[in-house]
N, C-alpha and C. Protein backbone atom coordinates (compact mmCIF):
# COMPACT_ATOMS: atom_id res chain seq x y z
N UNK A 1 21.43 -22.44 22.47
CA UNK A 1 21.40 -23.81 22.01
C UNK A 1 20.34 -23.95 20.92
N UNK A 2 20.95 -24.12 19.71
CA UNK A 2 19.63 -24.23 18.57
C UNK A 2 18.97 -26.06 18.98
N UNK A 3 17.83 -26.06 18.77
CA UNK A 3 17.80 -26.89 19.03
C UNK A 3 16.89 -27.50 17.90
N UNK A 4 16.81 -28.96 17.18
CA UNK A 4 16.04 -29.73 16.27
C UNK A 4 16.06 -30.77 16.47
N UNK A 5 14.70 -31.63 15.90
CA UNK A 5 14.22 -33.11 16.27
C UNK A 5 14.71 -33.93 15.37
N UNK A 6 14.76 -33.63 13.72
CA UNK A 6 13.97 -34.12 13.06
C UNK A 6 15.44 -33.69 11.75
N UNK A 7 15.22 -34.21 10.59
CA UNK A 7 15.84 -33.54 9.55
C UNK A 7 14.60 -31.95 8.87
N UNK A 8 13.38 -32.75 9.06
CA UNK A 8 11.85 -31.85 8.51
C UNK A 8 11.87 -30.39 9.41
N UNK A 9 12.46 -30.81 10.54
CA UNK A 9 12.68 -29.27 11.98
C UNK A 9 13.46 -28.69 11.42
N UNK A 10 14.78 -29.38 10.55
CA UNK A 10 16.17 -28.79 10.32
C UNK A 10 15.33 -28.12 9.19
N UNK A 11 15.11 -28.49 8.60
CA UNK A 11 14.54 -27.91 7.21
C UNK A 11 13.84 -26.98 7.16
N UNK A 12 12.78 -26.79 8.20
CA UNK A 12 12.11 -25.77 8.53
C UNK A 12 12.54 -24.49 9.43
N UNK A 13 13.60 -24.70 10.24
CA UNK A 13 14.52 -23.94 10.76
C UNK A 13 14.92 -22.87 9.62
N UNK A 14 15.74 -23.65 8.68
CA UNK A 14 17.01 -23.31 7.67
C UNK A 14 15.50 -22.47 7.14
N UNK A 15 14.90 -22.91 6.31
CA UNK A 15 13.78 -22.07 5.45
C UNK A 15 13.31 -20.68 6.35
N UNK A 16 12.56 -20.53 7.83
CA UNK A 16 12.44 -19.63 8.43
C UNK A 16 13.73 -18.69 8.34
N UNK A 17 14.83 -18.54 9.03
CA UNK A 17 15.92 -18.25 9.00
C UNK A 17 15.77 -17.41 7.86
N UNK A 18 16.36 -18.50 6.51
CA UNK A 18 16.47 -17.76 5.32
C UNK A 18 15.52 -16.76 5.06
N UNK A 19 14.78 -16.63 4.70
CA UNK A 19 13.13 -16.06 4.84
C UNK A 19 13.91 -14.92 5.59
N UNK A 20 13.80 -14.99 6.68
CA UNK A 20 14.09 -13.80 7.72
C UNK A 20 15.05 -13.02 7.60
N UNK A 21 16.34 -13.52 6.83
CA UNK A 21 18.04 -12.91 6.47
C UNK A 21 17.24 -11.96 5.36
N UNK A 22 16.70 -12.49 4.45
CA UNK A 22 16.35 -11.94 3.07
C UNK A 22 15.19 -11.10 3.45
N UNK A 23 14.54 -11.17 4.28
CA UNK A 23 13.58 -10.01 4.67
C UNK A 23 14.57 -8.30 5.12
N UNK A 24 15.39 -8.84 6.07
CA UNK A 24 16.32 -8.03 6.66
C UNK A 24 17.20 -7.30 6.35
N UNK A 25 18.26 -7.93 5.20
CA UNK A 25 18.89 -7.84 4.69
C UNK A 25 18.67 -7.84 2.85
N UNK A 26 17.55 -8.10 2.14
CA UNK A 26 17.78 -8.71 0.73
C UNK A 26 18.10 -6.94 0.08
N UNK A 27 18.01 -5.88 0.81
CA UNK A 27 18.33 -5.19 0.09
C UNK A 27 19.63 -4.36 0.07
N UNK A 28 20.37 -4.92 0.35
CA UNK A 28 22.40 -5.04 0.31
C UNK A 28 22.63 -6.06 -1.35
N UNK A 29 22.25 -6.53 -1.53
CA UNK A 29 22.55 -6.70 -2.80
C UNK A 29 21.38 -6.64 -4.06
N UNK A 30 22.03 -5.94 -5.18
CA UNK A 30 21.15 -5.72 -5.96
C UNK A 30 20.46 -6.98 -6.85
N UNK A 31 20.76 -8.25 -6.76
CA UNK A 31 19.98 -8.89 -6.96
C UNK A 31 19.27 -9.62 -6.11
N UNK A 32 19.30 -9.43 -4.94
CA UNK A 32 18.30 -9.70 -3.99
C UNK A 32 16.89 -8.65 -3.73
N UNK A 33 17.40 -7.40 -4.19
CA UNK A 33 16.22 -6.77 -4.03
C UNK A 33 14.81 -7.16 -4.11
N UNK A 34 14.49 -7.70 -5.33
CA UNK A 34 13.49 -8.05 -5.81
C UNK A 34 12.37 -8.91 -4.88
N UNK A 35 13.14 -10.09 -4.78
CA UNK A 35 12.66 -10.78 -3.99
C UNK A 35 12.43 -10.34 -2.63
N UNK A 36 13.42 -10.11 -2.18
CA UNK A 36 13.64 -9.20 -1.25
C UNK A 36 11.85 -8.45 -0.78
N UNK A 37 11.45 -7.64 -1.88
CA UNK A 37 10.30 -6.89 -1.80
C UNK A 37 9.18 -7.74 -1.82
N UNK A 38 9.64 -9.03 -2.80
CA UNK A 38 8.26 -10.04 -2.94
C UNK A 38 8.30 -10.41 -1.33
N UNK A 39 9.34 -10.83 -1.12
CA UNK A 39 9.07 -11.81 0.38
C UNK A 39 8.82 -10.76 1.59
N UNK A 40 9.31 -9.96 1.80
CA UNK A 40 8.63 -8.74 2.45
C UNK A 40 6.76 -8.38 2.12
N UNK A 41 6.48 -8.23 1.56
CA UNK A 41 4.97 -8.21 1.20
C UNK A 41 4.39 -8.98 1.44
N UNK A 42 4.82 -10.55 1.29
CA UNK A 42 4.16 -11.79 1.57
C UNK A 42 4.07 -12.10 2.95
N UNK A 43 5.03 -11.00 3.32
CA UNK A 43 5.13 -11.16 5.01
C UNK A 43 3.78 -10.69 5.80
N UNK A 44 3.96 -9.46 5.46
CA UNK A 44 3.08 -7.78 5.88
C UNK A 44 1.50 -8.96 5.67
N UNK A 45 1.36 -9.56 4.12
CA UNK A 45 0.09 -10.18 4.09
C UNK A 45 -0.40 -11.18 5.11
N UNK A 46 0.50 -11.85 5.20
CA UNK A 46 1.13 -13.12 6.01
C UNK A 46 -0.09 -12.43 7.48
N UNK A 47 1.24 -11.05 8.33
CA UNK A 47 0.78 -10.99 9.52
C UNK A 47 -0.63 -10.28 9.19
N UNK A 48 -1.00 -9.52 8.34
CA UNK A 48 -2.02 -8.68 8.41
C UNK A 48 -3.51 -9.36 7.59
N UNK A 49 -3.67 -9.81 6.60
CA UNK A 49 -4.63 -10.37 5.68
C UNK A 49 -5.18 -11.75 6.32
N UNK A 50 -4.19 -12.63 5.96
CA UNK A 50 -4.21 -13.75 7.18
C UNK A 50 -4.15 -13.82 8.40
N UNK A 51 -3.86 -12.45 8.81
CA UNK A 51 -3.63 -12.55 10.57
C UNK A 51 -4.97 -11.92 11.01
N UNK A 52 -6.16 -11.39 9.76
CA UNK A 52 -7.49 -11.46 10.08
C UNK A 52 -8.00 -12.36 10.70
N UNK A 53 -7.54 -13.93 9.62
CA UNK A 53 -8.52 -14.73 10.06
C UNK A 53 -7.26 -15.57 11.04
N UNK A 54 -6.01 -15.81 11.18
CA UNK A 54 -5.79 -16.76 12.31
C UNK A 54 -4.78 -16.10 13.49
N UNK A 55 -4.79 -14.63 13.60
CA UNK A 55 -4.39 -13.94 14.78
C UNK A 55 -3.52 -13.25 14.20
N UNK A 56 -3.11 -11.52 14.49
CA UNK A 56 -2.11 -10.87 14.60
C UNK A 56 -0.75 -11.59 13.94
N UNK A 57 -0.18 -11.05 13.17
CA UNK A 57 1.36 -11.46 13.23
C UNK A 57 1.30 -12.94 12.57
N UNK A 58 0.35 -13.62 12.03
CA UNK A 58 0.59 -14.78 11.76
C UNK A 58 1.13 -15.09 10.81
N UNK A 59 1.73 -16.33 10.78
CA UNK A 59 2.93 -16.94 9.92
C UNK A 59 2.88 -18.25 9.45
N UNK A 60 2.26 -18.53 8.33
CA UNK A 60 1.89 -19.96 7.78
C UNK A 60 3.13 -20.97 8.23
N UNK A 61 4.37 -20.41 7.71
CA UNK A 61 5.75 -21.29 7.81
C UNK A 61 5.16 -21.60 9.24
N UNK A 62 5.27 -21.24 10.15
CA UNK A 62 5.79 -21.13 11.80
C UNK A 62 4.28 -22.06 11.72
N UNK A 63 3.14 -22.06 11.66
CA UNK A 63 2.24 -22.87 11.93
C UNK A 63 2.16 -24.04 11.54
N UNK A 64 2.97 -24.29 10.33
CA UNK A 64 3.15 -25.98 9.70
C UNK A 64 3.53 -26.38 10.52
N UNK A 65 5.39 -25.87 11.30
CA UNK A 65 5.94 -26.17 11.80
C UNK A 65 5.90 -25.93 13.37
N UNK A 66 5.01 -25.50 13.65
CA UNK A 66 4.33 -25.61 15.16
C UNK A 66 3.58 -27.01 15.45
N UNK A 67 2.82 -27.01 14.12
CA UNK A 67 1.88 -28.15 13.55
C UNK A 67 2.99 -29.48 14.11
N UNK A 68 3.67 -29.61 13.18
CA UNK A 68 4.99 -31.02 13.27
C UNK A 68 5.30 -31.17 14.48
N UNK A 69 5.82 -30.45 14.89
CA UNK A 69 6.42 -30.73 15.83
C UNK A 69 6.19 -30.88 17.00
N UNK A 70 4.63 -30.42 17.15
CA UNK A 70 3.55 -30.50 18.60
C UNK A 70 2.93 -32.18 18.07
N UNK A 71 2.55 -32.12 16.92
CA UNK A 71 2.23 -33.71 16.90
C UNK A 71 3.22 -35.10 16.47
N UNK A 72 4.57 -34.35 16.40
CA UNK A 72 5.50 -35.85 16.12
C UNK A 72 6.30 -35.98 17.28
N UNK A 73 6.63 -34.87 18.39
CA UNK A 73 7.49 -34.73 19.32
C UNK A 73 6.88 -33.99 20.20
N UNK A 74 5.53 -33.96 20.64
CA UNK A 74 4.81 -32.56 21.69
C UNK A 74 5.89 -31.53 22.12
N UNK A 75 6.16 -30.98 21.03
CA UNK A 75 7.05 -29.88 21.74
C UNK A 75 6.44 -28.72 21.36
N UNK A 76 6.18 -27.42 21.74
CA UNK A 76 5.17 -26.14 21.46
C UNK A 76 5.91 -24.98 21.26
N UNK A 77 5.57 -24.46 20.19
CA UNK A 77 6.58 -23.95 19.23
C UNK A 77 6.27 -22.55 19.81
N UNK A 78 6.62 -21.38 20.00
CA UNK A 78 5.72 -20.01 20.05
C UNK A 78 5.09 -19.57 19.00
N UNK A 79 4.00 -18.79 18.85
CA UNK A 79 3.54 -18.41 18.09
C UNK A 79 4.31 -17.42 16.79
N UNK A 80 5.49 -16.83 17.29
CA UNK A 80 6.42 -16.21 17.09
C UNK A 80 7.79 -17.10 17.05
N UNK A 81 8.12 -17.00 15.17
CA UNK A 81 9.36 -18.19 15.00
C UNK A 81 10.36 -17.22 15.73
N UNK A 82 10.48 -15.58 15.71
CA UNK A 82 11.55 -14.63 16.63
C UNK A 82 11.41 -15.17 18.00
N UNK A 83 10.38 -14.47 18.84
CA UNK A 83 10.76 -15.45 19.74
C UNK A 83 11.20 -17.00 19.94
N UNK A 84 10.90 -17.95 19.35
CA UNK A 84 11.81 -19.33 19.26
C UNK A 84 13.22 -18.82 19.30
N UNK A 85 13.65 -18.31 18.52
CA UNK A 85 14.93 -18.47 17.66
C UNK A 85 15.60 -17.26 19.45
N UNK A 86 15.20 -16.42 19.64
CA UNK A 86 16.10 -15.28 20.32
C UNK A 86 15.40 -15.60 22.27
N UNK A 87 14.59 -15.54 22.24
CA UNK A 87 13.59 -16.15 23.85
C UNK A 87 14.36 -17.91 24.09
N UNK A 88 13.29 -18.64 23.40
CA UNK A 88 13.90 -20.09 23.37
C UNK A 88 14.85 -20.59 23.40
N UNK A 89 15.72 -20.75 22.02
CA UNK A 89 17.45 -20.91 21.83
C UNK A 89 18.40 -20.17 22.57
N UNK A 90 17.98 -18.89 22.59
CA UNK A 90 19.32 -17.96 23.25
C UNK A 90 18.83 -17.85 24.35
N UNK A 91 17.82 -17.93 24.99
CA UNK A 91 17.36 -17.88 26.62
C UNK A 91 17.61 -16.42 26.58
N UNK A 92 17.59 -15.38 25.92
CA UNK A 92 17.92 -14.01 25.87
C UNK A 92 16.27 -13.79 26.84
N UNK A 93 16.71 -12.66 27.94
CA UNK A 93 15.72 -12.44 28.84
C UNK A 93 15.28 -10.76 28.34
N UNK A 94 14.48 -10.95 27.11
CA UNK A 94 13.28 -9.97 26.67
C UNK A 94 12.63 -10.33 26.32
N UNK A 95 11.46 -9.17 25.92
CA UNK A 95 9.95 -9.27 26.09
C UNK A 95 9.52 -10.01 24.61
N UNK A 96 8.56 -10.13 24.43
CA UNK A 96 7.84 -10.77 23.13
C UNK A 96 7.46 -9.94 22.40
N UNK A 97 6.60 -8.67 23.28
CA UNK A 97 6.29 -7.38 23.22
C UNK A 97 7.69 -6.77 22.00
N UNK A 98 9.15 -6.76 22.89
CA UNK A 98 10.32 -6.35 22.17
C UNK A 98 10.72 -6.65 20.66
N UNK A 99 10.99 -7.78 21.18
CA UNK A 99 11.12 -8.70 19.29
C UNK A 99 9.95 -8.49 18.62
N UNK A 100 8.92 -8.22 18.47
CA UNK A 100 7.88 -8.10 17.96
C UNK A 100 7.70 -6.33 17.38
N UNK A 101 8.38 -5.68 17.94
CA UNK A 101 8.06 -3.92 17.47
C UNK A 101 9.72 -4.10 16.96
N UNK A 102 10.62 -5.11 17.18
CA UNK A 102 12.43 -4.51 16.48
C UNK A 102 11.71 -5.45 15.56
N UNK A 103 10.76 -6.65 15.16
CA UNK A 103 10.79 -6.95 13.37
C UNK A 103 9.92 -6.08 12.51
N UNK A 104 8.87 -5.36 13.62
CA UNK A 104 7.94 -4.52 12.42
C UNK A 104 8.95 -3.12 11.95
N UNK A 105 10.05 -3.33 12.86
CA UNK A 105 10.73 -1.25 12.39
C UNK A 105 11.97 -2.02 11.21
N UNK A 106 12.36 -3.80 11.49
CA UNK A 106 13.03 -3.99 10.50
C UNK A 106 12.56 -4.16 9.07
N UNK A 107 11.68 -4.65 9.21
CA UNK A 107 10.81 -5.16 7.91
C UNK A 107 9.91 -3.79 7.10
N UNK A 108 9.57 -3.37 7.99
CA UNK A 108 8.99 -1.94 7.33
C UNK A 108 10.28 -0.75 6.63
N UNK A 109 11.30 -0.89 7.49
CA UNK A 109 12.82 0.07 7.15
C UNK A 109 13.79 -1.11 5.99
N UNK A 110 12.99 -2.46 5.67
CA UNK A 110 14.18 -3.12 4.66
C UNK A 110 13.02 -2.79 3.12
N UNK A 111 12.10 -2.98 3.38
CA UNK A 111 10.27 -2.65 2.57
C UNK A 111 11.14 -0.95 2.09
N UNK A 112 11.04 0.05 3.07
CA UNK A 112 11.52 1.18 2.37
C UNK A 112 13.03 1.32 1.69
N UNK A 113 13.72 0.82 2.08
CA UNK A 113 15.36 0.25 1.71
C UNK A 113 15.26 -0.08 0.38
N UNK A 114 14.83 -1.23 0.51
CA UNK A 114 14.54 -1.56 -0.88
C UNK A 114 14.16 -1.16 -2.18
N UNK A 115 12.58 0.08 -1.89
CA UNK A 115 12.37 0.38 -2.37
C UNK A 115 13.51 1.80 -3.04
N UNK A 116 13.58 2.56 -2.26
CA UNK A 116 14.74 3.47 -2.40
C UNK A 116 15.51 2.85 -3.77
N UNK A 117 16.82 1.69 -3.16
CA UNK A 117 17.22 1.28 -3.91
C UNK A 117 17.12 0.48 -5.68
N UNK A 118 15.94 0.18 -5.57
CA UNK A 118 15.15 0.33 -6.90
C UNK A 118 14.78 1.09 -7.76
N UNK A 119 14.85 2.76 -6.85
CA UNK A 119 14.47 3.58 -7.87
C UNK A 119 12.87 3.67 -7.94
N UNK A 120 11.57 2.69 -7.07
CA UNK A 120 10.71 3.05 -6.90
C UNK A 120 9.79 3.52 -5.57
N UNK A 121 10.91 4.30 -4.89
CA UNK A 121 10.42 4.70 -3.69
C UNK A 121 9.62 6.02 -4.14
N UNK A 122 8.38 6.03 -3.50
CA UNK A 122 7.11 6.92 -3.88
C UNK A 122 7.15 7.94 -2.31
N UNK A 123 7.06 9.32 -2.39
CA UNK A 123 6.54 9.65 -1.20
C UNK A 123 5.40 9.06 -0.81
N UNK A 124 4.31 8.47 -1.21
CA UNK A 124 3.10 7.99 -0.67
C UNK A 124 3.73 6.90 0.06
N UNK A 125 4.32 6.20 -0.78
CA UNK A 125 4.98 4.82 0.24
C UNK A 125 5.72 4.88 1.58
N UNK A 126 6.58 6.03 1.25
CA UNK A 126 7.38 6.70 2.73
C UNK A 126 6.53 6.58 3.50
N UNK A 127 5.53 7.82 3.33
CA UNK A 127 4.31 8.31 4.61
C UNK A 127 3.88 6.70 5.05
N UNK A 128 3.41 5.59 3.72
CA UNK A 128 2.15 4.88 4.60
C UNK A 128 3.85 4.08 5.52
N UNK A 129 4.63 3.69 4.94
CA UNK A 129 6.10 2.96 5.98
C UNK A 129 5.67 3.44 7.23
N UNK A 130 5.89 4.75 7.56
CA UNK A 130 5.89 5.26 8.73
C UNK A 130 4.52 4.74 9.74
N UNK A 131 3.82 5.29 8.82
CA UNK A 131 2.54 5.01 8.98
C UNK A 131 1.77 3.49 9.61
N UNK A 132 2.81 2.64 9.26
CA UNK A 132 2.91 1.21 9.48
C UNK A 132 3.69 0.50 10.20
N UNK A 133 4.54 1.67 10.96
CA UNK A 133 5.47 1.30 11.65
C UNK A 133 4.91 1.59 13.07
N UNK A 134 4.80 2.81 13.08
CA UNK A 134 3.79 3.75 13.96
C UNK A 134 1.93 2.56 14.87
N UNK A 135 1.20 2.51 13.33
CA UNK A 135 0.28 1.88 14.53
C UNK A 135 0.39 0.08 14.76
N UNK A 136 1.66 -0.61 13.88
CA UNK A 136 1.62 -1.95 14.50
C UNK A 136 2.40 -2.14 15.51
N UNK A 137 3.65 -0.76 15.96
CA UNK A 137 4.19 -1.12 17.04
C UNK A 137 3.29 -0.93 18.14
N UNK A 138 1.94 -0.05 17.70
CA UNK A 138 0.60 0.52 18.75
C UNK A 138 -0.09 -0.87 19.24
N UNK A 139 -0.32 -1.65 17.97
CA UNK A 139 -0.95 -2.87 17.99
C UNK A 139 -0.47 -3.66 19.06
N UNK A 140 1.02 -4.00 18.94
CA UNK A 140 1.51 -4.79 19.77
C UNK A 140 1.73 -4.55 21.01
N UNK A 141 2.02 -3.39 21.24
CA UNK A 141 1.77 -2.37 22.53
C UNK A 141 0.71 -3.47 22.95
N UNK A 142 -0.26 -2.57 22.79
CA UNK A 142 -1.68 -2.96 23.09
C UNK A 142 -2.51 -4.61 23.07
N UNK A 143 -1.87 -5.11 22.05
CA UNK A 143 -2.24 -6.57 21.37
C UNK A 143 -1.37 -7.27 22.27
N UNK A 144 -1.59 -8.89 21.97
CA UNK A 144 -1.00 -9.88 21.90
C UNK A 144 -0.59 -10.27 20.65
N UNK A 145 0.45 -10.68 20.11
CA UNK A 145 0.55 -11.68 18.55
C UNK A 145 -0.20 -12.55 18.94
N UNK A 146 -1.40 -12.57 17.62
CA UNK A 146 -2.14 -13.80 17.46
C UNK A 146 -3.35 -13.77 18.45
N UNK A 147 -3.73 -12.45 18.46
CA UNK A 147 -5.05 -11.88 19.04
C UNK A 147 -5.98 -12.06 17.73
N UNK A 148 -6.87 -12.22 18.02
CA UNK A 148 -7.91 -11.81 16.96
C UNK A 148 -8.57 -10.54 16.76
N UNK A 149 -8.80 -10.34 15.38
CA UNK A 149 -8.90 -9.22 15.14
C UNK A 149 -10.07 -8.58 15.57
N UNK A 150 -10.42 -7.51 16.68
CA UNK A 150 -11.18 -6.43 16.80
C UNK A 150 -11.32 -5.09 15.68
N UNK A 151 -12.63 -5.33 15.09
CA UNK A 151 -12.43 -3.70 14.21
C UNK A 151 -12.76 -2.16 15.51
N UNK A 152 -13.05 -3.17 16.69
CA UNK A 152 -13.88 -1.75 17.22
C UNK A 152 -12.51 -1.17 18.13
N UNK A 153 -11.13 -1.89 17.87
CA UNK A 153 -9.78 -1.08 18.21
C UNK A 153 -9.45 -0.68 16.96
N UNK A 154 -9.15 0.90 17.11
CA UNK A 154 -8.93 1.34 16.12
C UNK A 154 -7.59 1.17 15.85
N UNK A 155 -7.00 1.23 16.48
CA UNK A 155 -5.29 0.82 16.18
C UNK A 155 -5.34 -0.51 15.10
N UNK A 156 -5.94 -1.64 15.43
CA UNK A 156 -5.87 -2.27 14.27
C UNK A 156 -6.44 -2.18 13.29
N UNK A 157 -7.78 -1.55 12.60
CA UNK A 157 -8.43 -1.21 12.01
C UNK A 157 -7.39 -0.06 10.86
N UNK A 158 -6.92 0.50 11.38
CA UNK A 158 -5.80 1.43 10.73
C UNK A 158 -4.68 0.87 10.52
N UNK A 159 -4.21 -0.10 11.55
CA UNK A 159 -3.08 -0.94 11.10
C UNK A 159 -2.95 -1.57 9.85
N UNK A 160 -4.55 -2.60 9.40
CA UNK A 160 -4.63 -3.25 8.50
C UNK A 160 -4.99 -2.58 7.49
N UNK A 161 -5.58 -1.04 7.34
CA UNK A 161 -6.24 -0.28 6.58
C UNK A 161 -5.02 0.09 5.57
N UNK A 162 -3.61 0.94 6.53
CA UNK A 162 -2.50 1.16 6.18
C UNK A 162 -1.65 -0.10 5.48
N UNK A 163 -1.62 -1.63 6.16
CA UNK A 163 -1.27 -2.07 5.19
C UNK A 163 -1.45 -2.65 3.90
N UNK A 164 -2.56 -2.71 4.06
CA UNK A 164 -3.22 -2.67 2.60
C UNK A 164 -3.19 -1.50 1.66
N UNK A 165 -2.96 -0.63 2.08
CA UNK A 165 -2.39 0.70 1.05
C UNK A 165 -1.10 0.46 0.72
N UNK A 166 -0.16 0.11 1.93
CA UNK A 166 1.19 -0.21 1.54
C UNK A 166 1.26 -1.01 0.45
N UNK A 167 1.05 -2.33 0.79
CA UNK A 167 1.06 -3.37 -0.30
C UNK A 167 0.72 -3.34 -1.82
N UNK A 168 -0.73 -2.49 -2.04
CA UNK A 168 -1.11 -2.02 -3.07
C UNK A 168 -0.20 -0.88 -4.08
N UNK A 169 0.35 -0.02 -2.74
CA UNK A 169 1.11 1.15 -3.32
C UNK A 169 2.50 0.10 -4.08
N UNK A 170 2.97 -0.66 -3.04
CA UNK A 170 4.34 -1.33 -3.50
C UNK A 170 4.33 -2.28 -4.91
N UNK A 171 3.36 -2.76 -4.58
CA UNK A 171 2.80 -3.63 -6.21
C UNK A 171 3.12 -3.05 -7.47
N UNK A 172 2.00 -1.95 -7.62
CA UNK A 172 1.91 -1.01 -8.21
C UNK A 172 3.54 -0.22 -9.13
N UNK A 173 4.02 -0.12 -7.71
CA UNK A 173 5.28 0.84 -8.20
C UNK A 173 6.25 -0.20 -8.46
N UNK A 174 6.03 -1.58 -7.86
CA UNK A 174 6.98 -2.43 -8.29
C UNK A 174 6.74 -3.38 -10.04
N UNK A 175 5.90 -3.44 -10.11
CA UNK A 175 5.06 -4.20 -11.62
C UNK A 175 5.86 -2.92 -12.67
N UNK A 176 6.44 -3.73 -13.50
CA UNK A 176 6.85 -3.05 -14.99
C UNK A 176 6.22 -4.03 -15.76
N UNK A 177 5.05 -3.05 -16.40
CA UNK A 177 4.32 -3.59 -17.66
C UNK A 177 5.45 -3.49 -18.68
N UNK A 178 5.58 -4.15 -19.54
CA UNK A 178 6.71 -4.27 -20.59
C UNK A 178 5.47 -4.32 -22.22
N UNK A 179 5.22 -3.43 -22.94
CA UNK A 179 4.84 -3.21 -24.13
C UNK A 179 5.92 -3.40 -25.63
């Protein structure tokens, strides 16, 4: 049962969603790629840069709209718009733990997809993918989404270390200076 309050819920639904198709999928068509890679990165920053300062995995969209909707309708959003959408709506009986390691192997495998298909897939980028797949499914293992960050676990310390190489590496190979 999807469920919304508001036209502003509908809106924010439809935007998450989209967001999430085009994370998943933007690299099946060649003009989605692009973006595709922007909105993927903005993600990785999203959970990792920002998820310094407001927990693991965090997600500006999902916090506006946690925001709204706890103060126009007290209703409490999860911290996780996946869980909402697959826990919540579908009453599907798995873990948080689950959905949380199947979006880091999707988003990290659409991140390498993409790249492939561009023509700027780097072996360095392969290794750190893996590399990023490897210690945030460790993280979450171990973590909660929306833990705060410990440097003295090394799993996250390497988590965030690696994605910040990723991101940098992807930039990099994605930017065409034009002379």
């Amino acid at each position: 049962m999807f469920l919304y309050f508001d036209n502003f819920d509908l809106a924010m639904n439809m935007i998450h969603i989209a967001i999430i198709i085009i994370n998943a999928f933007g690299w099946i068509f060649e003009k989605t790629r692009r973006i595709s890679v922007l909105l993927i990165l903005l993600t990785i920053f999203c959970w990792t840069i920002l998820g310094f300062f407001f927990g693991l995995g965090y997600c500006p969209l999902t916090k506006i709209h946690a925001d709204y909707l706890y103060n126009n309708h007290q209703y409490l959003l999860p911290f996780s718009y996946i869980d909402y959408i697959f826990i919540t709506n579908f009453e599907l009986g798995i873990s948080t733990k689950f959905l949380s390691i199947c979006s880091i192997i999707v988003i990290f495998l659409s991140l390498y997809i993409s790249n492939l298909k561009l023509n700027n897939l780097t072996n360095k980028m392969s290794f750190l993918i893996i590399l990023n797949i490897i210690t945030w499914s460790l993280i979450i293992v171990f973590n909660e989404l929306g833990s705060t960050i410990n440097f003295k676990n090394l799993n996250i310390f390497f988590g965030l270390a690696f994605s910040c190489l990723l991101i940098k590496e992807v930039i990099i190979k994605n930017i065409k200076i034009k002379v």
